[in-house]
Protein backbone atom coordinates (compact mmCIF):
# COMPACT_ATOMS: atom_id res chain seq x y z
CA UNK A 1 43.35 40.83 -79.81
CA UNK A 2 43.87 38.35 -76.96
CA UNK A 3 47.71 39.05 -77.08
CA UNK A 4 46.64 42.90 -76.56
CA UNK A 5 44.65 42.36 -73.60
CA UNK A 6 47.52 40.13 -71.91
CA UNK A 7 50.09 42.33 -72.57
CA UNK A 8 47.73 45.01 -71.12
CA UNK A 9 47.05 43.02 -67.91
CA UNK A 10 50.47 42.44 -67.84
CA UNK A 11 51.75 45.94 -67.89
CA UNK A 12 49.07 46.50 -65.04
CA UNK A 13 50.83 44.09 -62.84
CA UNK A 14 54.15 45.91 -63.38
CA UNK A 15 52.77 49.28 -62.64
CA UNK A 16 51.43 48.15 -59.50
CA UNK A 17 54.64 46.05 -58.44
CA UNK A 18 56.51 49.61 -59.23
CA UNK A 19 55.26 51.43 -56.67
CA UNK A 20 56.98 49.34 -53.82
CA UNK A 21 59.94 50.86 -54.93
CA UNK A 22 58.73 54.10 -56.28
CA UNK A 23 59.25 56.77 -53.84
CA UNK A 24 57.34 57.10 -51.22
CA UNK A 25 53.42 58.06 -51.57
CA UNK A 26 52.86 61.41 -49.05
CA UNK A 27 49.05 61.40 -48.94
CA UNK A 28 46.95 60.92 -45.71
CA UNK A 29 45.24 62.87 -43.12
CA UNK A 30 46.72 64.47 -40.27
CA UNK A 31 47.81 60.87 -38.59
CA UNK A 32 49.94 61.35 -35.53
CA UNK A 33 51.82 64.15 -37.76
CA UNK A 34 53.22 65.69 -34.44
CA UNK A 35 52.69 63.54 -31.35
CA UNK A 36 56.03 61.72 -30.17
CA UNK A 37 56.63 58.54 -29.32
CA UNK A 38 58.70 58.84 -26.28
CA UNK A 39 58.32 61.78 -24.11
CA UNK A 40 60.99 60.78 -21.49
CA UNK A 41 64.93 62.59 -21.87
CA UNK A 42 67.04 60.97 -24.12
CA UNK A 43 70.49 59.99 -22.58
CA UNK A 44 72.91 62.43 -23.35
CA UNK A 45 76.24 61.59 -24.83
CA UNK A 46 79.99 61.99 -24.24
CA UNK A 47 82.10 62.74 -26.26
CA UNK A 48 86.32 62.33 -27.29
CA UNK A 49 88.12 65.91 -27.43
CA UNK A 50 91.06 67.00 -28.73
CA UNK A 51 91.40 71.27 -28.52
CA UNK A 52 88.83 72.53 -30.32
CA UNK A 53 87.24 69.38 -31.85
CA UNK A 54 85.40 66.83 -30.56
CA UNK A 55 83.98 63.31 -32.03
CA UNK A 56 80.57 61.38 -30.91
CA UNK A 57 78.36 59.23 -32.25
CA UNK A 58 76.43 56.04 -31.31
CA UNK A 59 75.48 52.40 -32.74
CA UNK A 60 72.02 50.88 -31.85
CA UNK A 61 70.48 47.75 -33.32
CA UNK A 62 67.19 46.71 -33.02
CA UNK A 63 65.58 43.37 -32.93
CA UNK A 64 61.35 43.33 -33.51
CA UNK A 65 59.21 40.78 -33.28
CA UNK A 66 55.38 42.04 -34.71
CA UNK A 67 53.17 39.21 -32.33
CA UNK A 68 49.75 38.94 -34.24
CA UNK A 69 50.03 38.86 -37.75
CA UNK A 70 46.50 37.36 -38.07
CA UNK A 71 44.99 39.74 -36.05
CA UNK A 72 44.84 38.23 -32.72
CA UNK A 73 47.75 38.12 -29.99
CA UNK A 74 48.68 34.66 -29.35
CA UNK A 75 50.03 33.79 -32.31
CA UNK A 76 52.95 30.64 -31.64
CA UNK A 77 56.32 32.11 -30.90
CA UNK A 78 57.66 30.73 -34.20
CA UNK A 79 54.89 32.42 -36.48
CA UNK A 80 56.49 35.57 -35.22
CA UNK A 81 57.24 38.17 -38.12
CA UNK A 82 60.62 39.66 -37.62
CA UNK A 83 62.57 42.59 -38.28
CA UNK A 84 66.23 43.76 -37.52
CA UNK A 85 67.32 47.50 -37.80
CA UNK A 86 71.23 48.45 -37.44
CA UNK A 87 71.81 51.82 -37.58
CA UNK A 88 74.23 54.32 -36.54
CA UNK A 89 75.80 57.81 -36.34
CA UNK A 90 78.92 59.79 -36.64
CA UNK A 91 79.01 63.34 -35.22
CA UNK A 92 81.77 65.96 -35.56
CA UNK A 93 82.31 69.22 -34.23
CA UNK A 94 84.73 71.89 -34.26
CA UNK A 95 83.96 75.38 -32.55
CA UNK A 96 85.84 78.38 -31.00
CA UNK A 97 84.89 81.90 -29.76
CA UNK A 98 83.83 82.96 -32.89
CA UNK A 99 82.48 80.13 -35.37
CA UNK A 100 81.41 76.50 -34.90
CA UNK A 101 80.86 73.94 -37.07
CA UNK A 102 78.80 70.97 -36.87
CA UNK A 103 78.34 68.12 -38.49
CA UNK A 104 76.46 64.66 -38.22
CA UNK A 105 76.41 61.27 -40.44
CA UNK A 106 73.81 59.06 -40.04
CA UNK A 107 73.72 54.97 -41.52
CA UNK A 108 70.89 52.74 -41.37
CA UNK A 109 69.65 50.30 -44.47
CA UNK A 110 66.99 52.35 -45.73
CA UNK A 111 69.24 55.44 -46.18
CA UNK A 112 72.16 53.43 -47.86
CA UNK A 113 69.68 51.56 -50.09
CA UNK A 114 66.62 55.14 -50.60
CA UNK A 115 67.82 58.50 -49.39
CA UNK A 116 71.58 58.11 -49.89
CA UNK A 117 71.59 62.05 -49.40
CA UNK A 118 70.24 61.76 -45.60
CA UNK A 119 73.67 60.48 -45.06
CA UNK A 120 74.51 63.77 -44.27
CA UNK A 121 71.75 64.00 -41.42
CA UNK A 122 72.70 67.55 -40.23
CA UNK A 123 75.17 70.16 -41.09
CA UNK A 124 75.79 73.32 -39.54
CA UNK A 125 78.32 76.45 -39.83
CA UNK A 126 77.57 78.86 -36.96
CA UNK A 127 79.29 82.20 -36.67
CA UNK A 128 78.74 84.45 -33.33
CA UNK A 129 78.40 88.14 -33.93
CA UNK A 130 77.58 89.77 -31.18
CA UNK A 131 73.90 89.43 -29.81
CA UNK A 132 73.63 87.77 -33.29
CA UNK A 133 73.74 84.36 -34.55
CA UNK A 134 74.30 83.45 -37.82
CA UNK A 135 73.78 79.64 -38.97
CA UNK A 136 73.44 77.91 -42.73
CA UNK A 137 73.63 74.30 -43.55
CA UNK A 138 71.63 71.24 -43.73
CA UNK A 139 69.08 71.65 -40.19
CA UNK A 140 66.23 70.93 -37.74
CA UNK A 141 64.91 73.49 -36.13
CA UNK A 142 61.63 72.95 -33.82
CA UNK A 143 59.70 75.76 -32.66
CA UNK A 144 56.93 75.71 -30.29
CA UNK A 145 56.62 74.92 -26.28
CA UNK A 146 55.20 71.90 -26.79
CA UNK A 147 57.36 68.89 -25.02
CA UNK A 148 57.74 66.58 -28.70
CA UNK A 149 54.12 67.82 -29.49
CA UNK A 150 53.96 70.66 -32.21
CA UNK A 151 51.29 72.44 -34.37
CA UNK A 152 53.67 75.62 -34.96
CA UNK A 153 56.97 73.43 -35.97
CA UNK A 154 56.67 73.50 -39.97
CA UNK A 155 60.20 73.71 -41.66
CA UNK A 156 61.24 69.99 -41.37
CA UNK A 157 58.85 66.99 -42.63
CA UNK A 158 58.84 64.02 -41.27
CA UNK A 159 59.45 59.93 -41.84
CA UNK A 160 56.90 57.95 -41.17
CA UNK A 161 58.07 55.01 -42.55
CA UNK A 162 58.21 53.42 -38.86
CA UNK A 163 55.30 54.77 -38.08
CA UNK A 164 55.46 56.95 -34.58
CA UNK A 165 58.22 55.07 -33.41
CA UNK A 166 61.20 56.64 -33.48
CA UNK A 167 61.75 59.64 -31.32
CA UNK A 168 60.07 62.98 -32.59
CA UNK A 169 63.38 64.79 -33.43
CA UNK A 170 64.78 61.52 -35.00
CA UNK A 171 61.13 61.07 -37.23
CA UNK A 172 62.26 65.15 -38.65
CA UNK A 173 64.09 65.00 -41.97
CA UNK A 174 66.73 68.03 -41.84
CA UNK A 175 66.42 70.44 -44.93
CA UNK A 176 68.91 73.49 -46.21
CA UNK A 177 67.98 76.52 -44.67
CA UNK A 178 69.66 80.08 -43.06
CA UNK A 179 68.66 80.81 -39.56
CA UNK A 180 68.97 84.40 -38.09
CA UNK A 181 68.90 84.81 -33.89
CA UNK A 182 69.08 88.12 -32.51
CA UNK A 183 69.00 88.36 -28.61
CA UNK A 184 67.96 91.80 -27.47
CA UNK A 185 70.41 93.00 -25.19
CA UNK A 186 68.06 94.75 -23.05
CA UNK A 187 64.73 93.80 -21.56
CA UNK A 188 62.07 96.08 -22.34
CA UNK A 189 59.40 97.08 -19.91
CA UNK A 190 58.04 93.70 -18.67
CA UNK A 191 59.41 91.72 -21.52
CA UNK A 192 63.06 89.53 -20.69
CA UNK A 193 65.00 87.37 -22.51
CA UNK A 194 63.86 88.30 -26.03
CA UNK A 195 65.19 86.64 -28.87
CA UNK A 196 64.52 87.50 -32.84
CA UNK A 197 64.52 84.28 -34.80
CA UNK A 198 64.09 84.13 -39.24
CA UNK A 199 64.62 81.31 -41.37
CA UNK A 200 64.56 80.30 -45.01
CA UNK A 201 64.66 77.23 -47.19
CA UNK A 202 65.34 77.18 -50.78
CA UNK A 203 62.83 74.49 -51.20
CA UNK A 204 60.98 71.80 -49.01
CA UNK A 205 61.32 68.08 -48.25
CA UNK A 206 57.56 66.79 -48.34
CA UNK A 207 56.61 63.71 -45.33
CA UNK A 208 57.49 60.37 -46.09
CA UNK A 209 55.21 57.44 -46.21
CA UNK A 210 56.22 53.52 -46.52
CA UNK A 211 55.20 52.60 -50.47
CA UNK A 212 55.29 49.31 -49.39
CA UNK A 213 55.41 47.09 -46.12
CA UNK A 214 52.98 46.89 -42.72
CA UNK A 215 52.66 50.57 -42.74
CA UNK A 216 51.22 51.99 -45.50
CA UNK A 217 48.51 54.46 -45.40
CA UNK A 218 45.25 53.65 -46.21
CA UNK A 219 45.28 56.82 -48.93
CA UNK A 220 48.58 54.95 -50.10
CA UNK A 221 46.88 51.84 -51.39
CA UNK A 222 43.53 53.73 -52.65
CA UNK A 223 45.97 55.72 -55.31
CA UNK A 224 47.77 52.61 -56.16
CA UNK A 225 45.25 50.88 -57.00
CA UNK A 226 43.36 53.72 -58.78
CA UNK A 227 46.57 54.41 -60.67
CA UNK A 228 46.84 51.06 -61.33
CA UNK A 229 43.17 50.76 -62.51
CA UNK A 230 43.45 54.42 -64.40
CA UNK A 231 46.48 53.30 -66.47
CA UNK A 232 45.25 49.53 -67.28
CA UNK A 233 42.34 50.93 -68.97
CA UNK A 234 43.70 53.32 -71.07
CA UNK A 235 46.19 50.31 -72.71
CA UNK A 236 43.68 48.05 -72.58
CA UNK A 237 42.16 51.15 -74.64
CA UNK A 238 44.99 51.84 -76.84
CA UNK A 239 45.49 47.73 -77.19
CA UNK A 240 42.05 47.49 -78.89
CA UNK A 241 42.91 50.62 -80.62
CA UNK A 242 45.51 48.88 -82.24
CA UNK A 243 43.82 46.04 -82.24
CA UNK A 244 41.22 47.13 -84.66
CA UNK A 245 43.56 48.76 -86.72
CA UNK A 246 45.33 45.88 -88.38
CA UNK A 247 42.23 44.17 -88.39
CA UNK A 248 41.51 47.08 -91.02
CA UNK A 249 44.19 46.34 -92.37
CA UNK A 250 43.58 43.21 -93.02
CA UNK A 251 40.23 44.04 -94.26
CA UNK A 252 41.55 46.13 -97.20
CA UNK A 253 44.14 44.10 -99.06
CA UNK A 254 42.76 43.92 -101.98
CA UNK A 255 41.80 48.01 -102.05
CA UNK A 256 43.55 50.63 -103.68
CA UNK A 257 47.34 51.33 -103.01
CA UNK A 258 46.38 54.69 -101.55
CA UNK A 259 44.02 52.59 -98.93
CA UNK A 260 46.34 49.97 -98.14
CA UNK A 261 49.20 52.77 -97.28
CA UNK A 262 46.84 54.74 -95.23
CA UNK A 263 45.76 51.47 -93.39
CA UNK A 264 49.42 50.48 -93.11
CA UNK A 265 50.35 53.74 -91.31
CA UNK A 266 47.02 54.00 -89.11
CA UNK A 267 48.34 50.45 -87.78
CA UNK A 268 51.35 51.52 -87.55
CA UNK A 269 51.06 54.66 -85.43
CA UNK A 270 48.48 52.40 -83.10
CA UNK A 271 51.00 49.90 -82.31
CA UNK A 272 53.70 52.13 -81.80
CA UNK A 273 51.72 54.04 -79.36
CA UNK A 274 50.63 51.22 -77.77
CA UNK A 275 54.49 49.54 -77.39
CA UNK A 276 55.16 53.39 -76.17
CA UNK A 277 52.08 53.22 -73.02
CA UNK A 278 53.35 49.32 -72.04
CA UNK A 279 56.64 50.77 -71.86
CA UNK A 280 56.07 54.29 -70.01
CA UNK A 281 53.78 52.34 -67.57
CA UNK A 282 57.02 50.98 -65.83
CA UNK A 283 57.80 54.47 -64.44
CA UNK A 284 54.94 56.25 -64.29
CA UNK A 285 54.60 56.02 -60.23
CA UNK A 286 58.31 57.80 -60.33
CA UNK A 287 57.14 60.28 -62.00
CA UNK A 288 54.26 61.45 -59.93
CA UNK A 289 55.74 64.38 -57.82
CA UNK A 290 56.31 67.63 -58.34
CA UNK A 291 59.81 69.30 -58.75
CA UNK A 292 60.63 70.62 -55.64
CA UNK A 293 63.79 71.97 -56.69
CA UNK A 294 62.53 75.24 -57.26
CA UNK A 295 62.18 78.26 -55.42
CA UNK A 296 58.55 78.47 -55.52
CA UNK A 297 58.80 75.80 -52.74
CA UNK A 298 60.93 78.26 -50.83
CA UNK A 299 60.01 78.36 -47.08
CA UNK A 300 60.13 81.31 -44.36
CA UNK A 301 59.42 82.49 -41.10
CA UNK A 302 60.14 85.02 -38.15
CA UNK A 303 59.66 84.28 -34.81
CA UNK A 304 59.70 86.35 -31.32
CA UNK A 305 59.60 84.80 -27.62
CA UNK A 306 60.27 86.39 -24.51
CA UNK A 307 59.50 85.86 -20.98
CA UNK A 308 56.79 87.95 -19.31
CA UNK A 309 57.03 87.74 -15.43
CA UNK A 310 56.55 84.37 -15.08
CA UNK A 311 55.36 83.07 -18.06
CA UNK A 312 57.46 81.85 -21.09
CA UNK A 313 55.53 82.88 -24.37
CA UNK A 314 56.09 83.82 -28.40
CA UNK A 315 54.67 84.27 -31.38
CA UNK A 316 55.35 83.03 -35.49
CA UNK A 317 54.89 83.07 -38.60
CA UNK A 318 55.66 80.66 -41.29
CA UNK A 319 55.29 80.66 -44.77
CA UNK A 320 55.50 77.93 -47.05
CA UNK A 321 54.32 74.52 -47.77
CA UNK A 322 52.39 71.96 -46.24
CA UNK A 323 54.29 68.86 -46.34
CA UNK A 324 51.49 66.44 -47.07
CA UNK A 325 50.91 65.89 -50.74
CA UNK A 326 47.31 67.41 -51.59
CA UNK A 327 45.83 65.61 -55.32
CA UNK A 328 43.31 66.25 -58.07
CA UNK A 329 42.02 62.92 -59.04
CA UNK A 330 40.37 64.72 -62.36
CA UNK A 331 43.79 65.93 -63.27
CA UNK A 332 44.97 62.26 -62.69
CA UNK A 333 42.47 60.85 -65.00
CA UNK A 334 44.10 62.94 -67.71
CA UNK A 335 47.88 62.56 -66.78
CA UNK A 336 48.35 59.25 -66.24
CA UNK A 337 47.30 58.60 -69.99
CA UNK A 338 49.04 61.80 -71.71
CA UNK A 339 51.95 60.26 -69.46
CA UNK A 340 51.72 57.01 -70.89
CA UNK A 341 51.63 58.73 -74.11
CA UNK A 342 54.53 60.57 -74.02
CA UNK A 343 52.78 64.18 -73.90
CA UNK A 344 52.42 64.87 -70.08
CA UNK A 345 54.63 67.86 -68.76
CA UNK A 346 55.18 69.59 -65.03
CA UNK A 347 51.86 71.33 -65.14
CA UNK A 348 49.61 68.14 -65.76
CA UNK A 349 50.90 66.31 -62.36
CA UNK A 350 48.10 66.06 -60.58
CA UNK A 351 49.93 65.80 -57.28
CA UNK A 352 51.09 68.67 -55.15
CA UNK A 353 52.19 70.70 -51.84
CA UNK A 354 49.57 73.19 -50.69
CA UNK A 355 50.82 76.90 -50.17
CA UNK A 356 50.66 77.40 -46.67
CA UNK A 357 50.31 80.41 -43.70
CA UNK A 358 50.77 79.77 -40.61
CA UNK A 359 50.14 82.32 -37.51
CA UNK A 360 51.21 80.70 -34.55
CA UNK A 361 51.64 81.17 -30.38
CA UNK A 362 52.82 79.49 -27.82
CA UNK A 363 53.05 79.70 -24.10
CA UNK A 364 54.64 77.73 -21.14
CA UNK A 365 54.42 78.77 -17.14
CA UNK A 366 55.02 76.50 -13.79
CA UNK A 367 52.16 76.56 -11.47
CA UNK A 368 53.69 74.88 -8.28
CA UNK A 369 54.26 71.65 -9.46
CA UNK A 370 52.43 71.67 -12.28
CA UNK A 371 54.69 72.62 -15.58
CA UNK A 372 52.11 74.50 -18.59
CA UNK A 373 52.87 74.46 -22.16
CA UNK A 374 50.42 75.17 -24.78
CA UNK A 375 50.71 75.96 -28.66
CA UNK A 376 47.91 77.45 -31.44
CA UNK A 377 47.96 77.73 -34.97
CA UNK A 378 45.68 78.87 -37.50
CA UNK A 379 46.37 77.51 -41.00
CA UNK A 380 45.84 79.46 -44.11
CA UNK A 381 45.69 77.66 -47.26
CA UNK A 382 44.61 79.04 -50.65
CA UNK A 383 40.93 77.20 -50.17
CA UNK A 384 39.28 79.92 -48.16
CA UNK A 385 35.96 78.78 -48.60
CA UNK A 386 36.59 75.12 -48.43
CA UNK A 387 35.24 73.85 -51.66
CA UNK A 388 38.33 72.90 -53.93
CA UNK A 389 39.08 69.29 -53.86
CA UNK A 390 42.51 69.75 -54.54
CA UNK A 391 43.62 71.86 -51.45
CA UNK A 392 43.35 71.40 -48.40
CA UNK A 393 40.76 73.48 -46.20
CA UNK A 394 41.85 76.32 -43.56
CA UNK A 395 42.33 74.60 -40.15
CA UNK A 396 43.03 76.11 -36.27
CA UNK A 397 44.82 73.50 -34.10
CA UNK A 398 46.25 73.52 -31.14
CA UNK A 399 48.43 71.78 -28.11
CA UNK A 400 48.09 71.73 -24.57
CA UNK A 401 49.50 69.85 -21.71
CA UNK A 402 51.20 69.67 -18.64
CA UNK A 403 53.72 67.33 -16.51
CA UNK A 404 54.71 67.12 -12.95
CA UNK A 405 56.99 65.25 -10.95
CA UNK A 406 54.79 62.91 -8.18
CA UNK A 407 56.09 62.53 -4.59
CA UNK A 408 56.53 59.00 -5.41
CA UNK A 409 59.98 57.44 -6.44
CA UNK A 410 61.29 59.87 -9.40
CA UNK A 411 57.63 59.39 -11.05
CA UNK A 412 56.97 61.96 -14.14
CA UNK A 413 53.44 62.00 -15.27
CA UNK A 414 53.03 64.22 -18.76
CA UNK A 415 49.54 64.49 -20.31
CA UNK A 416 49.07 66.32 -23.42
CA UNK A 417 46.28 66.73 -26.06
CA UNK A 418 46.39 67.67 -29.57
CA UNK A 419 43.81 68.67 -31.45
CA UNK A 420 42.73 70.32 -34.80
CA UNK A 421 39.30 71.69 -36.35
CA UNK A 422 38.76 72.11 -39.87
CA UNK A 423 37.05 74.59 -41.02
CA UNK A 424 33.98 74.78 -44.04
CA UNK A 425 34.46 70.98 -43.39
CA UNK A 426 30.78 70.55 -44.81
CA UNK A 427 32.01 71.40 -48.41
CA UNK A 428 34.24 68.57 -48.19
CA UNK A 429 33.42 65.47 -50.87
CA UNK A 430 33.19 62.28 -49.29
CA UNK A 431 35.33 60.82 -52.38
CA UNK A 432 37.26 62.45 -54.60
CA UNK A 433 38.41 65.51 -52.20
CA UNK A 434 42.09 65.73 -50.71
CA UNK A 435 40.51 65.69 -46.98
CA UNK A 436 37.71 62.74 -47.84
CA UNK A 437 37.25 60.33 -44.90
CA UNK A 438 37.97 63.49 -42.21
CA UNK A 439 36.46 64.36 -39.32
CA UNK A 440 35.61 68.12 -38.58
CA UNK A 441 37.55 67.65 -35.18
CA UNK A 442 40.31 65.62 -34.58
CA UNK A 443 41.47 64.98 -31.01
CA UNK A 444 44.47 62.51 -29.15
CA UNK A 445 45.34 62.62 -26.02
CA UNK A 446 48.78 61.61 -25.48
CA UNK A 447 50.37 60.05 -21.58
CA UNK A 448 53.60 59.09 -20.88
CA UNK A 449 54.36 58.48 -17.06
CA UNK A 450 58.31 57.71 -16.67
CA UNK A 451 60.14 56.58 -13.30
CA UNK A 452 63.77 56.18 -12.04
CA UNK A 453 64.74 53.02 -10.65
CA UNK A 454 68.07 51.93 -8.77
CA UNK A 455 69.85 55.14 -8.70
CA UNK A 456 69.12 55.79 -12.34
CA UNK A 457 70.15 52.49 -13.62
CA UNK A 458 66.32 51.76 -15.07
CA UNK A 459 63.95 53.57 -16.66
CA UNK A 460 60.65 51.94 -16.82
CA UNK A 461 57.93 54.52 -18.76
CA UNK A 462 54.23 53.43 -20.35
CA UNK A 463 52.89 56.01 -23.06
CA UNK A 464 49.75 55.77 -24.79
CA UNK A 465 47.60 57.80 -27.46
CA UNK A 466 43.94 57.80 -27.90
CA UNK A 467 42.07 59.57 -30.74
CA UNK A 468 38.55 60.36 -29.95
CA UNK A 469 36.96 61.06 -33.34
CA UNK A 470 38.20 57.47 -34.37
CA UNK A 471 38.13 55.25 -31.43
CA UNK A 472 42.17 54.75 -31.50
CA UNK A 473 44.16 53.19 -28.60
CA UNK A 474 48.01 53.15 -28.53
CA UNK A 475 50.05 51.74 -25.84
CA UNK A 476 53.87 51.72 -25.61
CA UNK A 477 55.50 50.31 -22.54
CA UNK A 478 59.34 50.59 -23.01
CA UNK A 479 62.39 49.74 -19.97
CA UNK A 480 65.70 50.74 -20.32
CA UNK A 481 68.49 49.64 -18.60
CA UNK A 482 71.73 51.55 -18.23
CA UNK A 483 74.54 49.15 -18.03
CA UNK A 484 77.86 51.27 -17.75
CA UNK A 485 78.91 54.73 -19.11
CA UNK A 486 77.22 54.70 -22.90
CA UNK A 487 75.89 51.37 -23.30
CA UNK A 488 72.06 50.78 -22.69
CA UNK A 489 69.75 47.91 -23.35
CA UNK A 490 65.94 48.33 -24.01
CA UNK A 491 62.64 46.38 -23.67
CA UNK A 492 59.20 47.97 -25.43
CA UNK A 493 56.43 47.24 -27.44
CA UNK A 494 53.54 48.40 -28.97
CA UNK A 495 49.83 47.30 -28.76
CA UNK A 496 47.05 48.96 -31.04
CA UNK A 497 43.58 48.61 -31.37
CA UNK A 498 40.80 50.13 -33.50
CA UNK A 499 37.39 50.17 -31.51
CA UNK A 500 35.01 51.02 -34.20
CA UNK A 501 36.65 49.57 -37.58
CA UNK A 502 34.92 51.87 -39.96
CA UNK A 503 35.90 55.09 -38.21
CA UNK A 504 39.31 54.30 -37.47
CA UNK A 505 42.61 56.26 -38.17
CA UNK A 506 44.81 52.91 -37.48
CA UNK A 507 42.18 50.23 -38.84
CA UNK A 508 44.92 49.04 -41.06
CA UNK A 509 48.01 48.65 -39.00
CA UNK A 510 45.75 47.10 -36.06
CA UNK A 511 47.88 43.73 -36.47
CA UNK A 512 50.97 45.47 -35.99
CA UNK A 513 51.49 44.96 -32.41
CA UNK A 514 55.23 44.30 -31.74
CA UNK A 515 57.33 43.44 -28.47
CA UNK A 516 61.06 44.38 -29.73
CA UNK A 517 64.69 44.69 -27.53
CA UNK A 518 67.53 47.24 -28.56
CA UNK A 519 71.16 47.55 -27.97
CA UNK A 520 72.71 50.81 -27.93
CA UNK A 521 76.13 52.17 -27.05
CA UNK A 522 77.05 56.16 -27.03
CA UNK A 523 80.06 57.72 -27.31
């Protein structure tokens, strides 16, 4: 019996040191799912040409330092936690008057060593017909007027592995998909520039989340550990099970043949079964997701936008899947043990991707100085009424902002918000329920004010984020200093701090404050 219950603990331990290389949990709330982390332009780069195609690409390594490990800055230089990122890309394209083709490879440690497939980071074949536009391949398309804010941009999920930090269009993971552009070749009444836009995905790629590592989410480590907890018990179960059946065994030795078989075989089966969970635990968090190889994860959409006098607008609508993982914890209390058994099939996961609607406009107009972009989306999930734990409610959100140039230096100052309101949020559980721990609102407001210093030779820019529900301050001063044609060097950093601990969004990451320099060279 005491052998059992070690080998039981033991098998614990090993499912919960699985997960940190299990693939990645996709749980959470709606944490910084759109805002950006740098809202200046991005440099654009040359590129080598010979006839038709051309070559480009860049190499960038980063060097981070995270500065307060214990929770308060001031830590000794040498207590520093570090953390070195070389990465690079590859880009080739080939075009004419009638078809183009692009394609881009993209290297970094955590693709060579996780998502081999992301090698390939886009792909595109592009034919030209006329006012249309055919394209296929591997893609990221962003809709919405939002300046690298989004509520109506749904076909590509994102990494959030590194948190906010990498740009928004370089946090999108690019996904298979046919995109159809018709531009109208005549205006019509007050309507310009109208363009026709559908696309569709065979499947979806669901939001990434670190398994393991200084940013985890906070839903992360509550299913590990209830996994963890969930399947100990029911070996721990099965151990005594066994347990007590060669103890009856034992018991009947000197009974009938027919008693001592039966006993023999009872044992038997209970060991068995319980050698079968110990060894099933070691992949049970890889086997936690749904397939979405199928076509029931299929994603489409059609979109319109056209210019009205002066005013830039559109509307969309999407139809798919929302790419954060929505969970039945009393379908987990039954699969992790039929897993463990050896009897658990697709339909018992108790993890999966919402069906999702989503009806979307957008808007963008210049008022002197002022530039005006706005998005709104209402969100229509299959919980109408709000009261299954297991999807997540309707929502309306929203983006609005604006930037303008200030008659001092080259100064940009861009202020957006970003906000969403659940609704029927009063039938949500406070445990148990895919949106526990939400707020009914949830508002950030998002700055970034960006300069140009010695004839465009430095960059100096300060962005922060603040959510209101949860007391949340971000602040991310970066410089960047254009040496020659292609090669840059960067300074930034990130400070974070949770006002009200209990409430927060970011409670858990609040020692991850990091100063970090960058190299970069584009070609």
């Amino acid at each position: 019996m005491k052998r059992t219950k070690i080998l039981a603990l033991l098998a614990a331990a090993a499912l919960c040191t699985s997960f940190a290389t299990a693939q990645d949990m996709d749980f959470g709330d709606d944490f910084g799912s759109d805002f950006g982390s740098d809202f200046g332009d991005s440099s654009s780069s040359s590129s080598f040409s010979a006839t038709a195609l051309s070559i480009n690409g860049e190499a960038q390594i980063n060097f981070r330092a995270y500065v307060d490990d214990e929770g308060t800055i001031g830590l000794p230089i040498d207590e520093w936690s570090t953390w070195v990122d070389p990465k690079g890309k590859l880009g080739l394209n080939y075009s004419n008057d009638a078809v183009s083709a692009d394609v881009k490879f993209a290297l970094s440690k955590d693709i060579i060593t996780d998502y081999k497939s992301d090698i390939i980071d886009e792909l595109t074949l592009e034919a030209y017909l006329g006012n249309f536009v055919i394209q296929a391949g591997k893609m990221k398309v962003v809709w919405g007027k939002g300046d690298k804010l989004h509520v109506i941009d749904n076909f590509n999920a994102n990494d959030y592995k590194d948190f906010l930090i990498p740009d928004y269009i370089d946090r999108r993971l690019s996904e298979p998909m046919v995109r159809v552009l018709y531009n109208a070749p005549n205006d019509v009444g007050p309507f310009t520039s109208n363009r026709f836009e559908l696309v569709w995905t065979p499947f979806i790629t669901a939001d990434r989340y670190a398994s393991s590592g200084r940013w985890v989410p906070t839903q992360v480590k509550e299913l590990k550990n209830e996994l963890t907890k969930t399947a100990g018990e029911a070996i721990v179960t099965q151990g005594i099970a066994a347990g007590t059946a060669n103890a009856k065994l034992a018991s009947v030795k000197n009974s009938s043949e027919n008693d001592i078989l039966s006993a023999k075989n009872e044992a038997t089966q209970a060991q068995d079964l319980y050698t079968k969970m110990l060894s099933n635990s070691s992949s049970l968090a890889d086997d936690l997701y749904p397939d979405l190889y199928q076509l029931k994860y299929m994603q489409a959409g059609a979109r319109f936008t056209t210019t009205t006098g002066s005013w830039d607008w559109g509307v969309s609508y999407y139809f798919g899947r929302d790419k954060r993982a929505s969970f039945d914890y009393n379908k987990m209390y039954i699969y992790v043990p039929k897993y463990l058994k050896g009897k658990a099939n697709e339909d018992d996961k108790f993890i999966d991707y919402d069906f999702l609607q989503v009806f979307g406009i957008e808007a963008a107009k210049t008022f002197g100085a002022y530039n005006f972009r706005a998005e709104a989306a209402y969100n229509l999930t299959q919980d109408i009424a709000g009261d299954d734990p297991a999807v997540h409610n309707n929502s309306v959100a929203w983006v609005f902002g604006f930037d303008r140039d200030l008659p001092i230096s080259e100064l940009n100052f861009n202020l957006q918000t970003q906000g969403k309101y659940i609704l029927n949020h009063d039938e949500i559980k406070k445990s148990g329920d895919t949106e526990s721990n939400t707020y009914e609102t949830d508002n950030k407001l998002v700055l970034n004010i960006s300069d140009n210093l010695a004839h465009g030779k430095l960059k100096p820019e300060i962005s922060a984020i603040y959510g209101f529900e949860h007391f949340d301050l971000i602040i991310m001063p970066k410089i960047t200093w254009y040496v020659s044609d292609g090669l840059e060097f960067s300074a930034n950093g990130m400070y974070m701090q949770s006002f009200i601990k209990n409430r927060s969004e970011f409670g858990d990451w609040h020692n991850n404050s990091f100063v970090q320099i960058a190299a970069k060279y584009t070609f």
